[in-house]
C-alpha atoms as a PDB file:
ATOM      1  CA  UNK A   1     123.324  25.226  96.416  1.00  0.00           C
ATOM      2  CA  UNK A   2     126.596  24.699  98.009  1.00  0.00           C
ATOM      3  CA  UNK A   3     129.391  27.296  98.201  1.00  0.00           C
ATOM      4  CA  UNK A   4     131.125  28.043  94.723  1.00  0.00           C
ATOM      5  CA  UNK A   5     134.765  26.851  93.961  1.00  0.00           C
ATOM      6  CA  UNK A   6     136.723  28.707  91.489  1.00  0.00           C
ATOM      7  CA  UNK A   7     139.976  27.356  89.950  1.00  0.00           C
ATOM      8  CA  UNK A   8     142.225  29.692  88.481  1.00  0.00           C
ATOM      9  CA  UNK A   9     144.303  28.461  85.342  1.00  0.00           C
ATOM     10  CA  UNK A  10     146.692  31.197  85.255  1.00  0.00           C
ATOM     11  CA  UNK A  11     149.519  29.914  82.382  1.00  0.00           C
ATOM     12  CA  UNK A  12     148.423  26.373  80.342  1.00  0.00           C
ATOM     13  CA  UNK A  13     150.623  25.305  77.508  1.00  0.00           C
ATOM     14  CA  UNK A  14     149.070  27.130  74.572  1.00  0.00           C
ATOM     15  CA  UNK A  15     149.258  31.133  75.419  1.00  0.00           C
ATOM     16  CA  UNK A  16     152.146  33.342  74.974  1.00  0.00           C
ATOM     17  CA  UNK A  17     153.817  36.365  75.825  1.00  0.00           C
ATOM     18  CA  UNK A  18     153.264  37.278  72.136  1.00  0.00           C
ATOM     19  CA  UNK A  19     149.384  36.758  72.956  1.00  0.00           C
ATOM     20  CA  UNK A  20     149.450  38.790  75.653  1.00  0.00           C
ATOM     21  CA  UNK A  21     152.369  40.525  78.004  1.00  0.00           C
ATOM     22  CA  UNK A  22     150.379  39.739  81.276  1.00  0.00           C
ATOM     23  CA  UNK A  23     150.426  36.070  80.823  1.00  0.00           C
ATOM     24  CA  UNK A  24     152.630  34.741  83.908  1.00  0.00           C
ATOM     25  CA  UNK A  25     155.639  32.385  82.811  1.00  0.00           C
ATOM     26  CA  UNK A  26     158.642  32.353  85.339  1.00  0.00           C
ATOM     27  CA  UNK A  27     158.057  30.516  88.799  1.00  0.00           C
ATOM     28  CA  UNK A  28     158.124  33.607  90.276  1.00  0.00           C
ATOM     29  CA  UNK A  29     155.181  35.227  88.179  1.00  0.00           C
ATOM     30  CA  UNK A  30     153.251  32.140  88.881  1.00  0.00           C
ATOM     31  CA  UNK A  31     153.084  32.030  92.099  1.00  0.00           C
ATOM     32  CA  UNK A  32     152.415  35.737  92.432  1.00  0.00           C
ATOM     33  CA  UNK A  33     149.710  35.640  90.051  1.00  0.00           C
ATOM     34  CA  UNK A  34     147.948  32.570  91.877  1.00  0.00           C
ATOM     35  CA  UNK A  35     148.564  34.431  95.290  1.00  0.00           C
ATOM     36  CA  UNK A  36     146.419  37.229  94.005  1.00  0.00           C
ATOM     37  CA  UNK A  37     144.028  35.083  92.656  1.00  0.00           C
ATOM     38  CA  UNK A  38     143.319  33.651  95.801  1.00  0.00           C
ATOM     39  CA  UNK A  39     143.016  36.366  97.584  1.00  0.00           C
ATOM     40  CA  UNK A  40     140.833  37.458  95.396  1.00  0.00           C
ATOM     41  CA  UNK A  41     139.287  34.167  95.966  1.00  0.00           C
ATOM     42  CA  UNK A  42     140.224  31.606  94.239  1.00  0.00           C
ATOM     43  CA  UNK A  43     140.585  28.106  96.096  1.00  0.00           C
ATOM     44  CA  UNK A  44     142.174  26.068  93.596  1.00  0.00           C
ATOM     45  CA  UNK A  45     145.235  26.727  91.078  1.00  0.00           C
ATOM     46  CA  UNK A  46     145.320  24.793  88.297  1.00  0.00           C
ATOM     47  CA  UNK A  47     149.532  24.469  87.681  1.00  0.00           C
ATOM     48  CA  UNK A  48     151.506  24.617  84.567  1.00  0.00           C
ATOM     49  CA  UNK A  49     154.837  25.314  84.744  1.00  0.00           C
ATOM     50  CA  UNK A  50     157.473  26.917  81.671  1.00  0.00           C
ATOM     51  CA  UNK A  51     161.356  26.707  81.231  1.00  0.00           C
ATOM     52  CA  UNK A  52     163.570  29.682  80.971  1.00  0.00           C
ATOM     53  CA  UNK A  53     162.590  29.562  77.260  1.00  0.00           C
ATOM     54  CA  UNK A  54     158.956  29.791  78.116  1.00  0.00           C
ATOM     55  CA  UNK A  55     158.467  26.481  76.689  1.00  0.00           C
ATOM     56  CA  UNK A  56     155.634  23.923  78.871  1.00  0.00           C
ATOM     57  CA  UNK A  57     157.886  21.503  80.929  1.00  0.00           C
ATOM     58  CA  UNK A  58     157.245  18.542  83.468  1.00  0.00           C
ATOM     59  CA  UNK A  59     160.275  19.598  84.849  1.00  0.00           C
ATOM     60  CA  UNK A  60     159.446  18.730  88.849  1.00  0.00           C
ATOM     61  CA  UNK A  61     161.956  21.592  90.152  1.00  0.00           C
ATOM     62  CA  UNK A  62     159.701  24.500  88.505  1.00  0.00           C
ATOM     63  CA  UNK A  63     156.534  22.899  90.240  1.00  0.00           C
ATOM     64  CA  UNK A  64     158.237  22.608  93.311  1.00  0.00           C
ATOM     65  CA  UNK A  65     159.412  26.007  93.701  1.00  0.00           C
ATOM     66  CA  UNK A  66     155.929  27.579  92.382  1.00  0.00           C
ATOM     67  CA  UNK A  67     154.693  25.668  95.519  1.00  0.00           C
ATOM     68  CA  UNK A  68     157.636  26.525  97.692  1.00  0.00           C
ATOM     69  CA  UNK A  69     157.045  30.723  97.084  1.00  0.00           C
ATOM     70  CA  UNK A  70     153.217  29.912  97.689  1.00  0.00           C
ATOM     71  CA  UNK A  71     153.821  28.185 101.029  1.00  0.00           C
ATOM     72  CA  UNK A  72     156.282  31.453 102.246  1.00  0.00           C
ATOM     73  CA  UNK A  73     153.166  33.565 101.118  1.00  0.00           C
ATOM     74  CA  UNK A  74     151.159  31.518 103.704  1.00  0.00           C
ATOM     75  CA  UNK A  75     148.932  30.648 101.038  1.00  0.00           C
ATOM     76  CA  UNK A  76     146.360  27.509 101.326  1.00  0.00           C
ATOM     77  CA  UNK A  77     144.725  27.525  98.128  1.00  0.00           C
ATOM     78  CA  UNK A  78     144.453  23.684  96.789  1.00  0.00           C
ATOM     79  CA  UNK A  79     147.249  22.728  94.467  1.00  0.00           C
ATOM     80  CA  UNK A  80     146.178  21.218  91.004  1.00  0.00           C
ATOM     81  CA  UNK A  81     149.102  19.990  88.955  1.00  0.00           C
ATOM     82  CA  UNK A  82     148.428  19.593  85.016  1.00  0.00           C
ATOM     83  CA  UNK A  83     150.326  16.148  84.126  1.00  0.00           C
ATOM     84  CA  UNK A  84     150.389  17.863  80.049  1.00  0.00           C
ATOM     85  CA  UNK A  85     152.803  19.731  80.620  1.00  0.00           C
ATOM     86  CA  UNK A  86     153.409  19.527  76.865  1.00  0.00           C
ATOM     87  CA  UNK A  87     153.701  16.173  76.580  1.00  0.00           C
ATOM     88  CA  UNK A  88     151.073  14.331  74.629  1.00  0.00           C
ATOM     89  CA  UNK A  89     152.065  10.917  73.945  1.00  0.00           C
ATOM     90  CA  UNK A  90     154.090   9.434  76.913  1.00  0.00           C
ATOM     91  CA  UNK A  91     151.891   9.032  79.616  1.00  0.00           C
ATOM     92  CA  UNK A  92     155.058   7.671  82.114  1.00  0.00           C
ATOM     93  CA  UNK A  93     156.690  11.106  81.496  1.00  0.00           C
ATOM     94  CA  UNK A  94     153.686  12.645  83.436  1.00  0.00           C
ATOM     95  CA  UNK A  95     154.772   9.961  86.830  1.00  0.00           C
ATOM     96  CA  UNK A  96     156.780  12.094  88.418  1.00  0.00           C
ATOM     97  CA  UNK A  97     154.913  14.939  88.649  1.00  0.00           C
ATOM     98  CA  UNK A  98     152.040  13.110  90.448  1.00  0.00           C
ATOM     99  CA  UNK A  99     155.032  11.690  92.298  1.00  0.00           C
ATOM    100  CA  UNK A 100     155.570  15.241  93.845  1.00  0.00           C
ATOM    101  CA  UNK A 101     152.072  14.286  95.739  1.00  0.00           C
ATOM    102  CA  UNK A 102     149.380  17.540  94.985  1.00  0.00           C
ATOM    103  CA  UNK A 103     146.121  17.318  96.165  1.00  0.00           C
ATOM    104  CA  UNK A 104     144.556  17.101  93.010  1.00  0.00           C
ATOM    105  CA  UNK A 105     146.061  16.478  89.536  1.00  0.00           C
ATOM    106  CA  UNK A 106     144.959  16.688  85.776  1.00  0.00           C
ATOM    107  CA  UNK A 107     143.254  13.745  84.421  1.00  0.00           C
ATOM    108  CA  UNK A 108     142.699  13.857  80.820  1.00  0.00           C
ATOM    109  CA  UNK A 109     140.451  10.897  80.339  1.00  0.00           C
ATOM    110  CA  UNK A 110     140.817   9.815  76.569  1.00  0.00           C
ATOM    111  CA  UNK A 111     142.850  10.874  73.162  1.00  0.00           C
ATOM    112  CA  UNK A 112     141.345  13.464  71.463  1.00  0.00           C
ATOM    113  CA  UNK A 113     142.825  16.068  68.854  1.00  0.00           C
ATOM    114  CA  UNK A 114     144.117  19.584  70.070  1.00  0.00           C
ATOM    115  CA  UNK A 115     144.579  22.185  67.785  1.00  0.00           C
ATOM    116  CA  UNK A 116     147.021  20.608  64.832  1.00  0.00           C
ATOM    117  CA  UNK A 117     147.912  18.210  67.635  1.00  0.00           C
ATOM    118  CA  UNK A 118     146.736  14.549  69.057  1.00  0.00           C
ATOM    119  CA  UNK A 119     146.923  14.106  72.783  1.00  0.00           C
ATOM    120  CA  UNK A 120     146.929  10.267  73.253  1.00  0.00           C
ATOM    121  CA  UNK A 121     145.572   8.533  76.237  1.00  0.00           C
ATOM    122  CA  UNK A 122     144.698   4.970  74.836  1.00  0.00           C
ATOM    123  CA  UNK A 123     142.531   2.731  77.862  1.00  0.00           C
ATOM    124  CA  UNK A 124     145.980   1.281  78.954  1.00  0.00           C
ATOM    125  CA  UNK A 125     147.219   4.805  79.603  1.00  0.00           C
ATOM    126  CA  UNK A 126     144.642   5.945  81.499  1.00  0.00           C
ATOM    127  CA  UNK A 127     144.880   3.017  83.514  1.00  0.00           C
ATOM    128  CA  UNK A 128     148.656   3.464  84.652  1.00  0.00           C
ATOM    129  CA  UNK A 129     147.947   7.472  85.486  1.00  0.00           C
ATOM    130  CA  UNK A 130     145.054   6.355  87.462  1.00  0.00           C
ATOM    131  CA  UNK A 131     147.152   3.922  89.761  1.00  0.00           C
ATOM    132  CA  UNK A 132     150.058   6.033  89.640  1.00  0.00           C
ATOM    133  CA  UNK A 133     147.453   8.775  90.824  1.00  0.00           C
ATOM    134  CA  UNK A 134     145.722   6.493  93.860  1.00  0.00           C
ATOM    135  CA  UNK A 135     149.213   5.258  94.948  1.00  0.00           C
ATOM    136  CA  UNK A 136     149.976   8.707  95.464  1.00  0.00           C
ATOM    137  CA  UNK A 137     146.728   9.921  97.342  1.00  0.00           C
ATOM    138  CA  UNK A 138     146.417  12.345  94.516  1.00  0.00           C
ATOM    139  CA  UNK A 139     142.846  13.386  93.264  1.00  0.00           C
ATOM    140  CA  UNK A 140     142.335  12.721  89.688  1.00  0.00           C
ATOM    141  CA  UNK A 141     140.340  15.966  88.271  1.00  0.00           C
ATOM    142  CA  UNK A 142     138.668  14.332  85.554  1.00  0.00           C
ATOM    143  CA  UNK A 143     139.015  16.424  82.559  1.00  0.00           C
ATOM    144  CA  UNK A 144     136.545  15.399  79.945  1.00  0.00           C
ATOM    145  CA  UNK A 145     136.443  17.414  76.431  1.00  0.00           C
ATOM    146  CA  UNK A 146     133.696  14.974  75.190  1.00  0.00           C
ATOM    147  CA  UNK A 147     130.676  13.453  76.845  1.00  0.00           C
ATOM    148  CA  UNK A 148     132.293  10.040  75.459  1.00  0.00           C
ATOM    149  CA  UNK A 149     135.730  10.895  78.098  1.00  0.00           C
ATOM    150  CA  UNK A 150     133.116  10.959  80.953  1.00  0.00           C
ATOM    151  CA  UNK A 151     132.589   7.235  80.182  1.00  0.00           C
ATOM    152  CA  UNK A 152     135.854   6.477  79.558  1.00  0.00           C
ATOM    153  CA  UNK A 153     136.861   7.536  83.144  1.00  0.00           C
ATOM    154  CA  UNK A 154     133.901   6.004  84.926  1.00  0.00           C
ATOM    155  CA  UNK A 155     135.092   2.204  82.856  1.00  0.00           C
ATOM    156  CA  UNK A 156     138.080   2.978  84.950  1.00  0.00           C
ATOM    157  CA  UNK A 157     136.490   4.162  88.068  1.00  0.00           C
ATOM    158  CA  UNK A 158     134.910   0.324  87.661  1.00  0.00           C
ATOM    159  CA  UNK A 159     138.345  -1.169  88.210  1.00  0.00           C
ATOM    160  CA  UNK A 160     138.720   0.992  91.696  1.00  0.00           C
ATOM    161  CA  UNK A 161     141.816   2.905  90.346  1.00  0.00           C
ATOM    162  CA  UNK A 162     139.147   6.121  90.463  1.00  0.00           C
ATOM    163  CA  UNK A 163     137.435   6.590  94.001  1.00  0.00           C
ATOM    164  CA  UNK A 164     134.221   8.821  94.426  1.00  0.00           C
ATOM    165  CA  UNK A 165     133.919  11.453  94.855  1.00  0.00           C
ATOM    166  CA  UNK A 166     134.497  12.000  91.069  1.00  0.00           C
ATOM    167  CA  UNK A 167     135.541  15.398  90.028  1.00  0.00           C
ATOM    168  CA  UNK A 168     134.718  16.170  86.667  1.00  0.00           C
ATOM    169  CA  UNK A 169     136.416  19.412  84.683  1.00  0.00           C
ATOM    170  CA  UNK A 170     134.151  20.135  81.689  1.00  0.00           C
ATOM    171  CA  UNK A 171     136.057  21.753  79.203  1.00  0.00           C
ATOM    172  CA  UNK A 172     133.772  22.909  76.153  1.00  0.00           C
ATOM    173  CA  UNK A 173     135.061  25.414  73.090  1.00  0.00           C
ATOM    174  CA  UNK A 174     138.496  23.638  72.545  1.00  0.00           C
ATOM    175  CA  UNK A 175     139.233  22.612  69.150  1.00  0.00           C
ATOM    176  CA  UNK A 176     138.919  19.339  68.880  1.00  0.00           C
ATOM    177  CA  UNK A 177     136.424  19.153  71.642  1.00  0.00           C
ATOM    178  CA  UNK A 178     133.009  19.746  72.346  1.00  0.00           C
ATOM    179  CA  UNK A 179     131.448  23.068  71.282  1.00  0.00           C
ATOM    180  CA  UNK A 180     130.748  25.472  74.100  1.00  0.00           C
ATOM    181  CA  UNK A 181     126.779  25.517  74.172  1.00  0.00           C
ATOM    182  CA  UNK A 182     124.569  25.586  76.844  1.00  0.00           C
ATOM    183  CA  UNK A 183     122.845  22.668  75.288  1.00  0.00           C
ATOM    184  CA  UNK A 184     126.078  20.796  75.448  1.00  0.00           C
ATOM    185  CA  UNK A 185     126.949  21.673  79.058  1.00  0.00           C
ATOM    186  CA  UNK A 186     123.508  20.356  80.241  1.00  0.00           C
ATOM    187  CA  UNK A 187     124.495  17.376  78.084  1.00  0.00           C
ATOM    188  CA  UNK A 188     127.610  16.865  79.573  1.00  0.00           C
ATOM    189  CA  UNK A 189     125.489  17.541  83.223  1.00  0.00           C
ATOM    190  CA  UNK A 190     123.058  14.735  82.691  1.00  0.00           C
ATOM    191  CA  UNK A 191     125.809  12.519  81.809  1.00  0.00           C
ATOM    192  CA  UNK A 192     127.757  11.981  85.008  1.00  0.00           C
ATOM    193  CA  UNK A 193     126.750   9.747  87.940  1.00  0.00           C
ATOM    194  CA  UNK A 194     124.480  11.299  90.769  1.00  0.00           C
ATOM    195  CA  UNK A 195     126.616  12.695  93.608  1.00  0.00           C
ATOM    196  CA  UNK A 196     129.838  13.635  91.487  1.00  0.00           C
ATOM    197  CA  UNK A 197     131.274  17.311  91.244  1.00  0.00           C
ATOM    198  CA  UNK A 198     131.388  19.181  88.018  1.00  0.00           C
ATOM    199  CA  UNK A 199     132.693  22.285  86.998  1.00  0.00           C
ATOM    200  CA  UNK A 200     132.898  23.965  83.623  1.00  0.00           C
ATOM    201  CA  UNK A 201     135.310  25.649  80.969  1.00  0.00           C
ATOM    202  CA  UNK A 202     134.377  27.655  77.970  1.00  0.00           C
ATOM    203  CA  UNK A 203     137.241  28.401  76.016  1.00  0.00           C
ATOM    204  CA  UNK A 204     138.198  31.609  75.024  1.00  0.00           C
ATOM    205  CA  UNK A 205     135.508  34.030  74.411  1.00  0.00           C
ATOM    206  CA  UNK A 206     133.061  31.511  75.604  1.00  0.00           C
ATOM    207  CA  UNK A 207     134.334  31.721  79.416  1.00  0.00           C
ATOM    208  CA  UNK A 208     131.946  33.881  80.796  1.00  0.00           C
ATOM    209  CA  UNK A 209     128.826  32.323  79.625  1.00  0.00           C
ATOM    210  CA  UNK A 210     129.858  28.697  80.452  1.00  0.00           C
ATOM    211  CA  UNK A 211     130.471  30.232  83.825  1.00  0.00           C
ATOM    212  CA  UNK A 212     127.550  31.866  84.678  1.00  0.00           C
ATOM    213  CA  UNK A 213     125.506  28.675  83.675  1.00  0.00           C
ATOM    214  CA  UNK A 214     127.732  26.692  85.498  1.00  0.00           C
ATOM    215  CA  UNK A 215     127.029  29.291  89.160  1.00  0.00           C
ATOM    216  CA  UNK A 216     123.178  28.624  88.045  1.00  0.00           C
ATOM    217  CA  UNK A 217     123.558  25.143  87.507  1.00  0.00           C
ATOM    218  CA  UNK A 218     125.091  23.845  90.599  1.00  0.00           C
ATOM    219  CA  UNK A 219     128.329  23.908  89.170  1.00  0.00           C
ATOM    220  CA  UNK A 220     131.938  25.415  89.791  1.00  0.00           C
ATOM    221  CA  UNK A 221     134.501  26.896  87.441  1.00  0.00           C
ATOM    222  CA  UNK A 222     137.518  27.880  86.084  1.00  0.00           C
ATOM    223  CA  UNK A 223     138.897  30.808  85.317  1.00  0.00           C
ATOM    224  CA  UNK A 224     142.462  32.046  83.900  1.00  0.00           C
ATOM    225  CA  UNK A 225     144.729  33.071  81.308  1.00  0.00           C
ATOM    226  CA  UNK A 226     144.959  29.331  80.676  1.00  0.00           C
ATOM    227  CA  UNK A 227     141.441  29.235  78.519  1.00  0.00           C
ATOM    228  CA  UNK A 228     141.183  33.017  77.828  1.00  0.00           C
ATOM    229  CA  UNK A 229     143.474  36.016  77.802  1.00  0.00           C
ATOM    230  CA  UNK A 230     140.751  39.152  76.776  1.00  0.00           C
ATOM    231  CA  UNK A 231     138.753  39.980  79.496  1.00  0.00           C
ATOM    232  CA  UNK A 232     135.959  41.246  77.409  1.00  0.00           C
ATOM    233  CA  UNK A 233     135.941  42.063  73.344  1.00  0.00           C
ATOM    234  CA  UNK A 234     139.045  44.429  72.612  1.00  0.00           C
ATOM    235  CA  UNK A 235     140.369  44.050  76.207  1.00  0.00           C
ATOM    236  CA  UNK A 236     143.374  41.871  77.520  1.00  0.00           C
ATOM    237  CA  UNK A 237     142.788  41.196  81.096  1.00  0.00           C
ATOM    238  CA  UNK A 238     145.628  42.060  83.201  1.00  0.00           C
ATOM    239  CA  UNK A 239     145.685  39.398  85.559  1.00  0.00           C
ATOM    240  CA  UNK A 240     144.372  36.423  86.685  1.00  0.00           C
ATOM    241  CA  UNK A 241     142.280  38.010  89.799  1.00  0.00           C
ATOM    242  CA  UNK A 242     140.767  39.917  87.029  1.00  0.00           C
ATOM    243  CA  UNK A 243     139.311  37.251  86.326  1.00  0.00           C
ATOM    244  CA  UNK A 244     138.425  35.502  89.346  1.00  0.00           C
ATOM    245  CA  UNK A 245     136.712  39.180  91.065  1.00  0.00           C
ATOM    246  CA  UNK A 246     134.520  38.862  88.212  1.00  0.00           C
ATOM    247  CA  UNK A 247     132.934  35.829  88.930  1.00  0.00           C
ATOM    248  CA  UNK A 248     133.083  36.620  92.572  1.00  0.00           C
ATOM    249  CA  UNK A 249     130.907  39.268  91.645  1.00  0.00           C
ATOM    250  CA  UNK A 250     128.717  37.786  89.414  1.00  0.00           C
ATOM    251  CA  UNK A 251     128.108  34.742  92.221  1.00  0.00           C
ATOM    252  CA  UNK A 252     127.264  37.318  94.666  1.00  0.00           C
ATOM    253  CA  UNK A 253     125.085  39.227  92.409  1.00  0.00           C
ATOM    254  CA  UNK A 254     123.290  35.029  91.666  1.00  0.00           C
ATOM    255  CA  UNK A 255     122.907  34.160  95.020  1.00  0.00           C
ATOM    256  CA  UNK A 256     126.380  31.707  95.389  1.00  0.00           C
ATOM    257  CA  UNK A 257     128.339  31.831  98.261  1.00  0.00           C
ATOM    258  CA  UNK A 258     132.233  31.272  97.342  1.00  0.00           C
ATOM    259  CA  UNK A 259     134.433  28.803  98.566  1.00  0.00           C
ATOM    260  CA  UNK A 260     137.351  29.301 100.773  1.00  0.00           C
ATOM    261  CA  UNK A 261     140.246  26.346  99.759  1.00  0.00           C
ATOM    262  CA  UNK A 262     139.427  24.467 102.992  1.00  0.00           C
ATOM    263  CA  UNK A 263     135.061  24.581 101.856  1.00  0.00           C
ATOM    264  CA  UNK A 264     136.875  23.266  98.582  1.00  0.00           C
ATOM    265  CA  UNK A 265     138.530  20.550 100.442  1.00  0.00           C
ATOM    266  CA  UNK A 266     135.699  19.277 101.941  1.00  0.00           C
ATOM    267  CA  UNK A 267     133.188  19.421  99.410  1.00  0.00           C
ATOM    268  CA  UNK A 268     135.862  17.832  96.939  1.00  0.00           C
ATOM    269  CA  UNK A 269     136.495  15.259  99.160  1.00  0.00           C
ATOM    270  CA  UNK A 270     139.928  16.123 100.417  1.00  0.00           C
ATOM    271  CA  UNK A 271     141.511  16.616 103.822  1.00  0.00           C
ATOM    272  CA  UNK A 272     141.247  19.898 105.327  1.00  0.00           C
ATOM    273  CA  UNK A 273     144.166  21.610 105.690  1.00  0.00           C
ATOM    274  CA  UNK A 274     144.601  24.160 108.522  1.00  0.00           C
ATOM    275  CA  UNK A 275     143.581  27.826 107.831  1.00  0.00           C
ATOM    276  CA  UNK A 276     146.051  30.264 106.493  1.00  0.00           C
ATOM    277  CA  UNK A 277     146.021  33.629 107.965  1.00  0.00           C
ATOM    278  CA  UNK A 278     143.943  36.249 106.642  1.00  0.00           C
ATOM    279  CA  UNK A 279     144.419  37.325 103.653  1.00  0.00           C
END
């Protein structure tokens, strides 16, 4: 099998500091918690940003200086802005922060309900973030909470606004979304053309087993605060490299070499950056 990426989702839009006291919100927690994530080895961070009231924002100078204290911690892990950002109706609002050019960006490829909410991405929507994503050499990662979202971003792949190869973010156990089974992540397997990358989410206390069938499966995954915030039953994790040592563990114990971010790049399909010193 080749090498093993792990994304760490260290903040998303849903969790709090009310849900847990180790869930990173400042720019400055951020970047510290995706710092030792990679080290821990992580090779892509999957970016959400808060404002001072720890309410999700789009706002581009919070991205910027996550990515600005990463880059003075000589750190190459792959950068992987959301475009949600707590916005779930205007797609345009999500332009500029694909504007600010990261390797790979969010891509959530249909309208689907969330929680009490509706996130709306209607075929003309997914259209504009698609050329507003290729017009900025960004990497759509295809986020798919359905097996019907998987088609929905391959009609668009059709019109060459989505160039292979496709990177596909399962994300099973969300409300409003597909349950996490492993029936459902085979499903979702079979489903997506021959050659394309996948990895896999299980929401909340479903992480660890979509994981571990993803390692087996040929997959990658994410980790993070993001879709979980207990570590085990009982437990709140107390960081994001928690997280990621487990599975770093549990691939070693499978067989699964890990990915450095530059392995990432190149399976992925994105340009190699040069090494950062050791960690």
């Amino acid at each position: 099998m080749e090498k093993l990426i792990i994304t760490v989702a260290s903040t998303g839009d849903f969790a709090t500091k009310d849900h847990t006291p180790y869930l990173p919100t400042t720019p400055e927690e951020i970047a510290e918690s995706i710092y030792e994530s990679w080290k821990a080895g992580a090779a892509i961070a999957h970016i959400h940003v808060r404002d001072d009231e720890g309410i999700p924002t789009l706002d581009q100078a919070k991205y910027i200086e996550v990515v600005k204290r990463l880059e003075e911690m000589n750190c190459d892990i792959i950068i992987n802005f959301t475009t949600a950002g707590g916005e779930l109706k205007d797609v345009t609002k999500r332009f500029p922060i694909v504007e600010l050019q990261p390797e790979i960006a969010s891509y959530d490829a249909g309208s689907f309900n969330i929680g009490p909410n509706v996130f709306i991405h209607t075929p003309a929507m997914l259209e504009q973030l698609a050329e507003k994503m290729l017009e900025n050499n960004v990497k759509p990662e295809l986020e798919v909470f359905d097996v019907g979202m998987i088609h929905n971003a391959l009609r668009v792949a059709e019109k060459g606004l989505i160039k292979p190869p496709f990177f596909f973010q399962f994300v099973l156990g969300a409300k409003g979304g597909i349950p996490a089974t492993p029936e459902n992540l085979m499903f979702m397997k079979n489903n997506i053309p021959e050659g394309s990358i996948w990895s896999a989410i299980g929401a909340s206390k479903d992480q660890l087993m979509i994981n571990t069938m993803s390692i087996l499966l040929g997959g990658h995954v994410r980790v993070g605060m993001e879709d979980a915030v207990y570590y085990r039953k009982g437990e709140l994790a107390t960081s994001n490299a928690q997280f990621v040592k487990r599975i770093v563990e549990l691939a070693n114990i499978l067989g699964r070499e890990v990915a450095t971010p530059d392995e990432a790049r190149e399976i992925i399909g994105l340009k190699v950056k040069k090494a950062a010193q050791t960690k």
